[in-house]
Protein backbone atom coordinates (compact mmCIF):
# COMPACT_ATOMS: atom_id res chain seq x y z
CA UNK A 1 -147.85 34.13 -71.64
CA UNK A 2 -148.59 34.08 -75.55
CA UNK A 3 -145.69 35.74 -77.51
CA UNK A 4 -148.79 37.91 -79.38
CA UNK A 5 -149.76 39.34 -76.30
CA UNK A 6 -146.44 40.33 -75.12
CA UNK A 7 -146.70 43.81 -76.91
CA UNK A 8 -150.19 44.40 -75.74
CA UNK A 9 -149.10 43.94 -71.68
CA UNK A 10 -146.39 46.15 -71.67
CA UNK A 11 -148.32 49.09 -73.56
CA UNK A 12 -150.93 48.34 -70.50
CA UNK A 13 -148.00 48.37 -68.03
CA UNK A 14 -146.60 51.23 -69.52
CA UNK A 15 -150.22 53.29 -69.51
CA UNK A 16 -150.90 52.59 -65.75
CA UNK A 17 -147.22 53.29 -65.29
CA UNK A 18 -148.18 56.61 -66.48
CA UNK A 19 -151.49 57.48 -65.51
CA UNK A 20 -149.71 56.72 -61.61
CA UNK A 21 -146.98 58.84 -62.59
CA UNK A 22 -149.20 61.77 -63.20
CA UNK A 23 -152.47 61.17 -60.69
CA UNK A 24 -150.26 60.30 -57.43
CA UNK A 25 -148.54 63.73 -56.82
CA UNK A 26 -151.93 65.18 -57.55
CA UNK A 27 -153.49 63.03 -55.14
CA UNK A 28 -150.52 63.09 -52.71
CA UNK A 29 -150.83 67.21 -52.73
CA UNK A 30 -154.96 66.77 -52.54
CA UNK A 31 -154.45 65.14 -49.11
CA UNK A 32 -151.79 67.26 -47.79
CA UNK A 33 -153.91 70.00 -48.37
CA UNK A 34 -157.08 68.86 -47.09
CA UNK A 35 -155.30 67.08 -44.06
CA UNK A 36 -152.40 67.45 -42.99
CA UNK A 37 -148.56 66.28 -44.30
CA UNK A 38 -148.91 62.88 -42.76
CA UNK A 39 -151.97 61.53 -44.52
CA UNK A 40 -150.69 60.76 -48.07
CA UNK A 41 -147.50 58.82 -46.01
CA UNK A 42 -150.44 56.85 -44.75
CA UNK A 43 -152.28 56.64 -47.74
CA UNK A 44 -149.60 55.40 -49.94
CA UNK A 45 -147.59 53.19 -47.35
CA UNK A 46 -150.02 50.18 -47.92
CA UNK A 47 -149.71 50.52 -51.32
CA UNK A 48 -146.41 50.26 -51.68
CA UNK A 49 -145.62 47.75 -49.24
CA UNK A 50 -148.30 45.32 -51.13
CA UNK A 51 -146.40 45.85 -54.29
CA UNK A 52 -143.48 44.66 -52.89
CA UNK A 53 -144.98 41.56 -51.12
CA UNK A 54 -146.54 40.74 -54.68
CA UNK A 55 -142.94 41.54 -56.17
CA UNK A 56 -141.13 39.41 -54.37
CA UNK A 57 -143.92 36.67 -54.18
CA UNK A 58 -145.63 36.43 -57.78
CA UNK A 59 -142.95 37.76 -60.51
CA UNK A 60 -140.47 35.15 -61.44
CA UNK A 61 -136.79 36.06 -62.51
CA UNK A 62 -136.59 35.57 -66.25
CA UNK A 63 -132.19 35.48 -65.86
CA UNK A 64 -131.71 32.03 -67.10
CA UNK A 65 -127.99 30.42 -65.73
């Protein structure tokens, strides 16, 4: 990755940081009240576990030894 864009990907990483921050407990509370407590669980499970699979497979440690 450029050293210019550097700044310019974290302020993005940091924005949908945020924007997830905020919208998911809204979202999360949506469902529960429309359906039922389970649903969000199921909503957000996939999510999360395809973070972590892209985590562990795609982002490279930076730690030099």
């Amino acid at each position: 990755m450029p050293v210019h864009a550097r700044g310019r990907l974290q302020a993005l990483r940091r924005t949908l940081a945020e924007i997830g921050g905020v919208s998911a407990p809204l979202i999360g509370g949506f469902l529960v009240d429309k359906f039922n407590p389970g649903v969000p669980f199921l909503a957000y499970a996939p999510l999360l576990i395809l973070a972590a699979v892209l985590l562990a497979v795609m982002a490279r440690e930076t730690l030099e030894k």
